[in-house]
Each structure stands twice: as C-alpha cells, then as structure tokens.
PDB file of N, CA and C in Angstrom:
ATOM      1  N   UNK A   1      89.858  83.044 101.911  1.00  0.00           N
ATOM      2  CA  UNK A   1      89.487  83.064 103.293  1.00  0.00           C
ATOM      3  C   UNK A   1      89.195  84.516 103.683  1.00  0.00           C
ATOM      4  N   UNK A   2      87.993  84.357 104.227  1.00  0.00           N
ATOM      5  CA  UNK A   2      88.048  85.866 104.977  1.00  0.00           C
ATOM      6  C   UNK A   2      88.737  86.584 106.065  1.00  0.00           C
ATOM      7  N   UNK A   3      88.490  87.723 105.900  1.00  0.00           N
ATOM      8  CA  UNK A   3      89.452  88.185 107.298  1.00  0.00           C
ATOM      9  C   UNK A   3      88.901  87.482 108.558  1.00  0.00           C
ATOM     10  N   UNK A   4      87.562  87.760 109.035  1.00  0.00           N
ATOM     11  CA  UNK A   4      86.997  87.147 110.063  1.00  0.00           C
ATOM     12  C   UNK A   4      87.509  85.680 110.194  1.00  0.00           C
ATOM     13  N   UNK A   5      87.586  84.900 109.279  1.00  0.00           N
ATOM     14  CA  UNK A   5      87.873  83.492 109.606  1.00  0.00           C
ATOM     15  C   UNK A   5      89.332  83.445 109.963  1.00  0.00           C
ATOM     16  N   UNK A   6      90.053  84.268 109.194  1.00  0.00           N
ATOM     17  CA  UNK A   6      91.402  84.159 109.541  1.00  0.00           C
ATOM     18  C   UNK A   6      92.019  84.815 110.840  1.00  0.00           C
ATOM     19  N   UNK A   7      90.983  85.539 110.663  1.00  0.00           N
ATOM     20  CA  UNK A   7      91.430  86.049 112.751  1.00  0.00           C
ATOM     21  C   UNK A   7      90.846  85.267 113.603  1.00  0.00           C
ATOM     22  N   UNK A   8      89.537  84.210 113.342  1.00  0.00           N
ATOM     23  CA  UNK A   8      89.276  83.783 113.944  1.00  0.00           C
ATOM     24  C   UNK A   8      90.532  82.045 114.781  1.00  0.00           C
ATOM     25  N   UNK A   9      91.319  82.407 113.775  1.00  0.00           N
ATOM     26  CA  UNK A   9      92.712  81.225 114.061  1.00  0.00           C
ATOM     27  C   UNK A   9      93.209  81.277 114.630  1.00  0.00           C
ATOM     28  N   UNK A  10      94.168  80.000 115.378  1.00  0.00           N
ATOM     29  CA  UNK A  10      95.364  80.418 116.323  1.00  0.00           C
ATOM     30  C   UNK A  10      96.321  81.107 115.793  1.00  0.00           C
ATOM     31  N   UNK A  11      97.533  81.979 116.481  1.00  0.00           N
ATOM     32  CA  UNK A  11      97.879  82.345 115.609  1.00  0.00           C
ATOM     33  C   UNK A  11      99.018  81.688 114.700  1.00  0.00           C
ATOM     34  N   UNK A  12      99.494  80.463 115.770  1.00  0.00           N
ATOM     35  CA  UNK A  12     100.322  79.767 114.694  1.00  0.00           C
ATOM     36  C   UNK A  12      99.515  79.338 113.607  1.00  0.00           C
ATOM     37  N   UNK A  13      98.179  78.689 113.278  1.00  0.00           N
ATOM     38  CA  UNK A  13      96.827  78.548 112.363  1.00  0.00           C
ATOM     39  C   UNK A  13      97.735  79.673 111.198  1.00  0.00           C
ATOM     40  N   UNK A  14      97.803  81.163 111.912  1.00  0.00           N
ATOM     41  CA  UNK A  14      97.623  82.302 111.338  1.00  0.00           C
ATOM     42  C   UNK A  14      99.138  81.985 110.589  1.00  0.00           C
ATOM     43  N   UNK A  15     100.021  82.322 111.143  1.00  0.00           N
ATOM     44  CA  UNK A  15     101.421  81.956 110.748  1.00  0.00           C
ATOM     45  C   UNK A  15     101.679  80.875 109.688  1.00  0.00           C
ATOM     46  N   UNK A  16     100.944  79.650 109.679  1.00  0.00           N
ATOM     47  CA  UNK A  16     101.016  78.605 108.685  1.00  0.00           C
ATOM     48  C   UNK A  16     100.737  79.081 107.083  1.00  0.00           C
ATOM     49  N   UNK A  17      99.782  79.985 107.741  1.00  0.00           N
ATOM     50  CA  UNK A  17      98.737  80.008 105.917  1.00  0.00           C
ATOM     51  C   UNK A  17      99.254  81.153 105.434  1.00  0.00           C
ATOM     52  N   UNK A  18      99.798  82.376 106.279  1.00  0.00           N
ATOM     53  CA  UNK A  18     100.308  83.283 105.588  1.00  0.00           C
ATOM     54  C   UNK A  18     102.208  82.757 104.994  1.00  0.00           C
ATOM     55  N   UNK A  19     102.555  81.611 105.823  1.00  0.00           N
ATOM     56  CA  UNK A  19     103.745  80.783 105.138  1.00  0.00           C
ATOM     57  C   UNK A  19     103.314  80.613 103.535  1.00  0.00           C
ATOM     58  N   UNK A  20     102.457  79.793 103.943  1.00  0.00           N
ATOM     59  CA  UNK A  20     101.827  78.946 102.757  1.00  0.00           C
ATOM     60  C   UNK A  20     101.549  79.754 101.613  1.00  0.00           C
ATOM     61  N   UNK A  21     101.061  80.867 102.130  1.00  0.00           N
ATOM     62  CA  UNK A  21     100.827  81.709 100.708  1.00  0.00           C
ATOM     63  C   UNK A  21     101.610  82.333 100.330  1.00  0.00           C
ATOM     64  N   UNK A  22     102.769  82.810 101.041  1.00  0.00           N
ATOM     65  CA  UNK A  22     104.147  83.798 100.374  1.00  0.00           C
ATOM     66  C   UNK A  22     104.678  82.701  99.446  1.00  0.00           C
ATOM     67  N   UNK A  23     104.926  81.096 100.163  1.00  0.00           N
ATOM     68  CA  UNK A  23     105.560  80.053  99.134  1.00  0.00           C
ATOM     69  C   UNK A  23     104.675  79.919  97.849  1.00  0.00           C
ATOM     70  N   UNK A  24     103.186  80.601  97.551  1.00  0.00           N
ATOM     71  CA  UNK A  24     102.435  80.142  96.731  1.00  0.00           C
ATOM     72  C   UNK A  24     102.780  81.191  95.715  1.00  0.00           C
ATOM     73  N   UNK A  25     103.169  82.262  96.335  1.00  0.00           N
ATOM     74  CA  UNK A  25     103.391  83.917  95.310  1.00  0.00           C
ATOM     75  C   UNK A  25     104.651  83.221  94.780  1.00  0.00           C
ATOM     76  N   UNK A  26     105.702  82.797  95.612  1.00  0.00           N
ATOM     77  CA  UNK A  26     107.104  82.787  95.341  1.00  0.00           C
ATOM     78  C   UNK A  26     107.257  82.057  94.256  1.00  0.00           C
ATOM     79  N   UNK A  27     106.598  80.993  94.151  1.00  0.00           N
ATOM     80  CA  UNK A  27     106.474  79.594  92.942  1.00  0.00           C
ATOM     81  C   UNK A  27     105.918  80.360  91.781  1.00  0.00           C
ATOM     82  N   UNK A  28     104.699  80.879  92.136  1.00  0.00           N
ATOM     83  CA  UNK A  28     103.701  81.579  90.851  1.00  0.00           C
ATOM     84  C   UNK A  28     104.828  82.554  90.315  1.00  0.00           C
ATOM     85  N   UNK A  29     105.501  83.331  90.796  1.00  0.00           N
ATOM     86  CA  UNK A  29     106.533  84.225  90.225  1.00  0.00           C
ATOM     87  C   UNK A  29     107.702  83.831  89.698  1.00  0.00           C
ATOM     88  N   UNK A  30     108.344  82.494  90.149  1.00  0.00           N
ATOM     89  CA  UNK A  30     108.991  81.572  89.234  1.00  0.00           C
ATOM     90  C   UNK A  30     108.684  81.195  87.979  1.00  0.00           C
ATOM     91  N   UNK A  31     107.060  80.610  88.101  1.00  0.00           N
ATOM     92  CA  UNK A  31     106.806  79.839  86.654  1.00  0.00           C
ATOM     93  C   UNK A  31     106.571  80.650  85.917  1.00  0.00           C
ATOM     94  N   UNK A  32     105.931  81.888  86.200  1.00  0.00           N
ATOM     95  CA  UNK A  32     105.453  83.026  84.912  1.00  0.00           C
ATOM     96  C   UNK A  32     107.133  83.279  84.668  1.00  0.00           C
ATOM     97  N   UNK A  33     107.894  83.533  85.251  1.00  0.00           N
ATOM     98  CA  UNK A  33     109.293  84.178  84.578  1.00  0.00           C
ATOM     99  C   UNK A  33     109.714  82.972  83.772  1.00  0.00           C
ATOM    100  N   UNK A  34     109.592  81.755  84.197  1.00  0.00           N
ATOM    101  CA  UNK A  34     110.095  80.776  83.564  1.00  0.00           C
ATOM    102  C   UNK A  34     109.649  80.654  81.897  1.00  0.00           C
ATOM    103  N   UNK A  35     108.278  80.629  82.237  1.00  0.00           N
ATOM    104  CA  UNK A  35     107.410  80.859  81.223  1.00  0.00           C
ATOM    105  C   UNK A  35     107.621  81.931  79.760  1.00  0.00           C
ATOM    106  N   UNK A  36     107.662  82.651  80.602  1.00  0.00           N
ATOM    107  CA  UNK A  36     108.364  84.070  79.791  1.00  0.00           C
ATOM    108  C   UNK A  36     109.188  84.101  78.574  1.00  0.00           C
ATOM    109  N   UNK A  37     110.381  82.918  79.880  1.00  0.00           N
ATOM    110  CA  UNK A  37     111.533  83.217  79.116  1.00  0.00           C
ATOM    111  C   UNK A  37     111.679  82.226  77.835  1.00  0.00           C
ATOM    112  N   UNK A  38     110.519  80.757  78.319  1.00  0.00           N
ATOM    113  CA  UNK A  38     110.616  79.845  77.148  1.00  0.00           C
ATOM    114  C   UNK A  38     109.350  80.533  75.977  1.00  0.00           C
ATOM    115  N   UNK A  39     108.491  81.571  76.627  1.00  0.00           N
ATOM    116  CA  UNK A  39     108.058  82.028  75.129  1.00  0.00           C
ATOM    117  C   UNK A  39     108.934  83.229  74.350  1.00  0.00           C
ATOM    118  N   UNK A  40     109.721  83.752  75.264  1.00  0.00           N
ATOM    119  CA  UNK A  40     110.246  84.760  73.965  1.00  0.00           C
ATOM    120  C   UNK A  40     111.641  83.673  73.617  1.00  0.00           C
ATOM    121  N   UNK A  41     112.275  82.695  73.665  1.00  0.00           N
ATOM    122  CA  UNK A  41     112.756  82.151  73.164  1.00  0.00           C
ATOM    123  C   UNK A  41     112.368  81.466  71.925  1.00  0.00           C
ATOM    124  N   UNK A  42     111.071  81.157  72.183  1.00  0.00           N
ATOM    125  CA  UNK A  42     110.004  80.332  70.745  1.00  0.00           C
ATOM    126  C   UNK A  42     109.558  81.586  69.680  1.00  0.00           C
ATOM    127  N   UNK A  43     110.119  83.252  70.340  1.00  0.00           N
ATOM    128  CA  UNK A  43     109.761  84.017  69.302  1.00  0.00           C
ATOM    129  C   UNK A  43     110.508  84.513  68.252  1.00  0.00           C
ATOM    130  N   UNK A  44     111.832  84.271  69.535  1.00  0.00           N
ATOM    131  CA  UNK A  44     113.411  84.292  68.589  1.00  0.00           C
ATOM    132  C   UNK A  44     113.696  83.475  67.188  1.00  0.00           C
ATOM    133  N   UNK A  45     113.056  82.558  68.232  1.00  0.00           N
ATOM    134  CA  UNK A  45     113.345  80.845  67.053  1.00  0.00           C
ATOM    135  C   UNK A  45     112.795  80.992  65.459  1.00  0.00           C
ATOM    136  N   UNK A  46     111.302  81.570  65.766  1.00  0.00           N
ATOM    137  CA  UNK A  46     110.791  82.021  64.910  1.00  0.00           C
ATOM    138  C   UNK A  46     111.186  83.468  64.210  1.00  0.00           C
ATOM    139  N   UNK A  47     112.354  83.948  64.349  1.00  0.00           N
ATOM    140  CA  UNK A  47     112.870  85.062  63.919  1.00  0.00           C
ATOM    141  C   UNK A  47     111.599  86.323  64.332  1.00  0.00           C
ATOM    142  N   UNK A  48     111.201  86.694  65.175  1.00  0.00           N
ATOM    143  CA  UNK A  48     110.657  87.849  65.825  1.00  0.00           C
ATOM    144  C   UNK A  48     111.439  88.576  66.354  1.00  0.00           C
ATOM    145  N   UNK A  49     111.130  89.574  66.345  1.00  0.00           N
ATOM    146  CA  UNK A  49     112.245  90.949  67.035  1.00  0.00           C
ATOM    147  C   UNK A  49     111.595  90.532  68.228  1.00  0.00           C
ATOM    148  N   UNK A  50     112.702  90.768  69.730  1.00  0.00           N
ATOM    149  CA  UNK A  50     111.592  90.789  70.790  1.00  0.00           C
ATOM    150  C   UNK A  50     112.787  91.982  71.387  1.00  0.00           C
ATOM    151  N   UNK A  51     112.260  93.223  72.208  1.00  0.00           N
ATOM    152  CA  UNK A  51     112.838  93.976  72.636  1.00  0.00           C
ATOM    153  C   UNK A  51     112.784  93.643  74.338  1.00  0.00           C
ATOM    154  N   UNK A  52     113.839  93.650  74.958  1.00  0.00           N
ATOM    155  CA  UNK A  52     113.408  93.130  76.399  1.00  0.00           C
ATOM    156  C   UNK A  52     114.074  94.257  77.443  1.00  0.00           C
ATOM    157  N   UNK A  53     114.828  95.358  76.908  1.00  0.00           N
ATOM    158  CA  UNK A  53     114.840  96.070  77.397  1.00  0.00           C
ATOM    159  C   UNK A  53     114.511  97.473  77.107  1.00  0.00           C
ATOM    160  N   UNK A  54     113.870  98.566  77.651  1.00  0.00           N
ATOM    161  CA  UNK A  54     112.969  99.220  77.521  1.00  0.00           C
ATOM    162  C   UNK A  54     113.460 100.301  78.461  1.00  0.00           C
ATOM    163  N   UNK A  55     113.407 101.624  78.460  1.00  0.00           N
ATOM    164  CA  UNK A  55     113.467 102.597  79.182  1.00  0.00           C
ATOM    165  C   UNK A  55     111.815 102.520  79.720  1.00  0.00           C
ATOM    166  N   UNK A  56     111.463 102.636  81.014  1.00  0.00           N
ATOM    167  CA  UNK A  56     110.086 102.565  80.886  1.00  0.00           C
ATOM    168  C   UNK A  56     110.189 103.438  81.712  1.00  0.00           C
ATOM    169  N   UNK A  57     110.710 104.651  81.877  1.00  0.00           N
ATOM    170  CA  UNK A  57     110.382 106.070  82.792  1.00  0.00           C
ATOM    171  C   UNK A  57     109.395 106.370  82.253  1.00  0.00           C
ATOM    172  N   UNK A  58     109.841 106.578  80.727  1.00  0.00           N
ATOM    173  CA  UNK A  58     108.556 107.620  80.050  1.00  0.00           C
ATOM    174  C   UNK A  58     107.032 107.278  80.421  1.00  0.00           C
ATOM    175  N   UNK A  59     106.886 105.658  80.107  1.00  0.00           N
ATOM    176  CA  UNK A  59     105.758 105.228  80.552  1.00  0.00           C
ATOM    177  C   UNK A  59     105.198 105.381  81.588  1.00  0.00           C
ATOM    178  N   UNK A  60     106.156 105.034  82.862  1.00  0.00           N
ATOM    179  CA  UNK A  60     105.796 105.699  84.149  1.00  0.00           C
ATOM    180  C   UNK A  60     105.025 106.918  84.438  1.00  0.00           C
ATOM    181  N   UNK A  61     106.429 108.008  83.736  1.00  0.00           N
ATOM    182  CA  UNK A  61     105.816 109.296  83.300  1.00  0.00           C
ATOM    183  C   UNK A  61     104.306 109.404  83.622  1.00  0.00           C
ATOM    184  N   UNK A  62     104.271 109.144  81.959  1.00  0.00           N
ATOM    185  CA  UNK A  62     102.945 109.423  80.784  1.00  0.00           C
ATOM    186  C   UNK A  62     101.698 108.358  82.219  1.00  0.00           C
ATOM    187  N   UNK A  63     101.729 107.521  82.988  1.00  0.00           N
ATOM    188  CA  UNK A  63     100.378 107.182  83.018  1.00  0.00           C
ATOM    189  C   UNK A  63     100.503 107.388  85.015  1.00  0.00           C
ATOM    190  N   UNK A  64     101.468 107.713  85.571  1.00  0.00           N
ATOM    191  CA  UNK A  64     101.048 107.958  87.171  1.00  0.00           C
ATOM    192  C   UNK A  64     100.288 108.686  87.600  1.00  0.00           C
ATOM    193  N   UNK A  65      99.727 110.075  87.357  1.00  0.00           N
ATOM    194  CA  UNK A  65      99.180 110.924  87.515  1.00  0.00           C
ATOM    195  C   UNK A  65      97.714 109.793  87.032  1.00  0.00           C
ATOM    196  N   UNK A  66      97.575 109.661  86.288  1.00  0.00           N
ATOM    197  CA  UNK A  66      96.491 109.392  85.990  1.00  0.00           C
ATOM    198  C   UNK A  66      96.159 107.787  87.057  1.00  0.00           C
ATOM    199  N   UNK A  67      96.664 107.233  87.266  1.00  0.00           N
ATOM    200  CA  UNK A  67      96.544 106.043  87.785  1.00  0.00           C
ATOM    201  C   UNK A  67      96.291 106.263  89.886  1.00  0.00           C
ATOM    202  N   UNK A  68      97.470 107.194  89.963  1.00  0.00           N
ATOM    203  CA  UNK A  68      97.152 107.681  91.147  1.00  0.00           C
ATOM    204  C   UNK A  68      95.790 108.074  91.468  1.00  0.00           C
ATOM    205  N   UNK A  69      95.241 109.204  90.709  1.00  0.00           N
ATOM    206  CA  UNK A  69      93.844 109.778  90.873  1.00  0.00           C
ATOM    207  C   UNK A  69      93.481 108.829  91.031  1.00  0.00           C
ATOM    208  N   UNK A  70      92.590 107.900  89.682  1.00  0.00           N
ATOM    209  CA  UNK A  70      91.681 106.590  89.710  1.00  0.00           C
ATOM    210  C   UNK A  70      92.250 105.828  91.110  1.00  0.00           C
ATOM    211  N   UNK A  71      93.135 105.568  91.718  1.00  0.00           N
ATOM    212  CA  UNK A  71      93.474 104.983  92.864  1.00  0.00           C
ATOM    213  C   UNK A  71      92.978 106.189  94.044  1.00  0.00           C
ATOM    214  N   UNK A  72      92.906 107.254  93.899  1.00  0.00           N
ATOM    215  CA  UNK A  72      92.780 108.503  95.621  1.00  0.00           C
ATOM    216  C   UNK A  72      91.230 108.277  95.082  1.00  0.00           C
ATOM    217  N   UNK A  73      90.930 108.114  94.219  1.00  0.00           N
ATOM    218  CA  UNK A  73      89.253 108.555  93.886  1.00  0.00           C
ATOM    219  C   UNK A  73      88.387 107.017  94.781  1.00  0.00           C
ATOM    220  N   UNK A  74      89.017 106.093  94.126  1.00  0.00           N
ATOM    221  CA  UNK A  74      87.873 104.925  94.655  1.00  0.00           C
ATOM    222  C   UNK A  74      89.104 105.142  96.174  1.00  0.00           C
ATOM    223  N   UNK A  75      90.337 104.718  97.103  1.00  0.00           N
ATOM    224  CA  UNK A  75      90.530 104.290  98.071  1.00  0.00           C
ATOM    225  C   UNK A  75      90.888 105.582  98.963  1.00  0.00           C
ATOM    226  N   UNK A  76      91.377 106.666  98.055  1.00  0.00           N
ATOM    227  CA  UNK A  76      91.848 107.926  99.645  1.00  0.00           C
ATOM    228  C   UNK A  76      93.250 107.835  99.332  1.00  0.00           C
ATOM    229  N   UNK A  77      94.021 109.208  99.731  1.00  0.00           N
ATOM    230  CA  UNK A  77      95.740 109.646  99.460  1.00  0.00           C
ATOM    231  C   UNK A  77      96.531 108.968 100.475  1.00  0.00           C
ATOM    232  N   UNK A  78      96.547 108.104 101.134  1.00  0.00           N
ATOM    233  CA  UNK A  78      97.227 108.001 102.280  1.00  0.00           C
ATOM    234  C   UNK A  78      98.404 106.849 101.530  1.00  0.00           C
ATOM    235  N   UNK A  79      98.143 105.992 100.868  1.00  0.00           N
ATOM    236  CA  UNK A  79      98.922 104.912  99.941  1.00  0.00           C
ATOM    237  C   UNK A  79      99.712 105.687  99.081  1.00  0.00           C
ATOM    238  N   UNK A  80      98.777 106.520  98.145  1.00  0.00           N
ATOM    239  CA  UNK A  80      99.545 107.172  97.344  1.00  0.00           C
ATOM    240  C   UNK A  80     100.787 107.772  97.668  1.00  0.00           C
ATOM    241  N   UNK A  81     100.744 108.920  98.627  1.00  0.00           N
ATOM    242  CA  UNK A  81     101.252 109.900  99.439  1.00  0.00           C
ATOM    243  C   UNK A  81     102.781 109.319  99.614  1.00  0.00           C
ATOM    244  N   UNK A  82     102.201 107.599 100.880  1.00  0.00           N
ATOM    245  CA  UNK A  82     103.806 106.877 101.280  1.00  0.00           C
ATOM    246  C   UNK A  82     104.247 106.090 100.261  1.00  0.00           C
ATOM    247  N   UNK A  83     103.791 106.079  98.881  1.00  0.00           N
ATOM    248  CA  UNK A  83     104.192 105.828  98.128  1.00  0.00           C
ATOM    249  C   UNK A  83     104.932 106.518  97.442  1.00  0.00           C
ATOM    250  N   UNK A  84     104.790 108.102  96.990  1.00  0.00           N
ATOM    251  CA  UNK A  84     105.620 108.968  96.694  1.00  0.00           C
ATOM    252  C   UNK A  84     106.762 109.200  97.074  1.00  0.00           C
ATOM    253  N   UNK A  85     106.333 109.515  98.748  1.00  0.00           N
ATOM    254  CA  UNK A  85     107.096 110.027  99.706  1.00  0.00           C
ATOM    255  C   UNK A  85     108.746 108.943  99.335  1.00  0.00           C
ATOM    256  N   UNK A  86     108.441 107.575  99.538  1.00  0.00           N
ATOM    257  CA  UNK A  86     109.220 106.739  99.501  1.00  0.00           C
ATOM    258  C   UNK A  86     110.222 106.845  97.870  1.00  0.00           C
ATOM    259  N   UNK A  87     109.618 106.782  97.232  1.00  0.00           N
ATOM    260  CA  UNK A  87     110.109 107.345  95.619  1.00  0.00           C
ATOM    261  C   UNK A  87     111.106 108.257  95.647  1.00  0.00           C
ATOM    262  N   UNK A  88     110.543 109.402  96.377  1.00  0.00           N
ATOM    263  CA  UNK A  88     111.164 110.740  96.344  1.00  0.00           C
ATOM    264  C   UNK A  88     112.719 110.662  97.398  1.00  0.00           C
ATOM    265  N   UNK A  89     112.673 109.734  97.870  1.00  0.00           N
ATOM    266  CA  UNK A  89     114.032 109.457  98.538  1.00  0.00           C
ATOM    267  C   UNK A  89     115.053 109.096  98.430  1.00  0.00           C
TER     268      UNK A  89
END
C-alpha cells in the first residue's frame, strides 16, 4: 500500500493495518526462528559442527564503517548519527 492510500484512511482504517502488520512481522519472526532451529537440528543429526554462538563484535567491527557510508551516501547522516549516538550510551 502506498503512503498516499494509507493516509488517505480513517484513522482507525490506519490503526487496523498497521495492527495487522506488526502481527504479520511477529508470526514471520516466529517461523524463521522456528525454522532455524528444526534445520540446525537436522545438521546435528547429520553429525555437522554447527557453531551458534559467535562473538560477532569483530564483525561488527570489520564492516560498520563501511556500511554506514554506503547508507550516508544513497540516504544522508541523520539515521546514522541517532544511531551511534544511541550505541554510544
């Protein structure tokens, strides 16, 4: 839906569908974890190493700088920035 159409709603209209779609994230984020967990179980089974915990600073590290830019380059610092800002607290 576009923005225009969706402003064009009442706002309970408005209130319904943005319900509707947090319950649609909330489910979708259930089944992928669910999912997850019955495939690295089928990897176990199959004797696969599966590592599930991970220091992932380094990664962080190694790719923000770079991800930030490509993000200030196509949208502007203002996300980035209260994104830091918030980090740094």
């Amino acid at each position: 839906m576009t923005k225009s159409t969706f402003y064009k709603l009442s706002p309970e209209y408005q209130q319904i569908i943005l319900n509707a779609a947090l319950a649609g994230a909330k489910f979708q984020r259930k089944m992928n974890s669910d999912q997850a967990a019955t495939q690295i179980a089928e990897f176990k089974k199959h004797g696969v190493e599966v590592i599930e915990q991970i220091d992932q600073k380094p990664f962080k590290d190694a790719a923000f700088d770079e991800v930030a830019k490509f993000y200030i380059d196509q949208y502007g610092d203002k996300l980035v920035k209260g994104i830091s800002a918030q980090v740094a607290e």
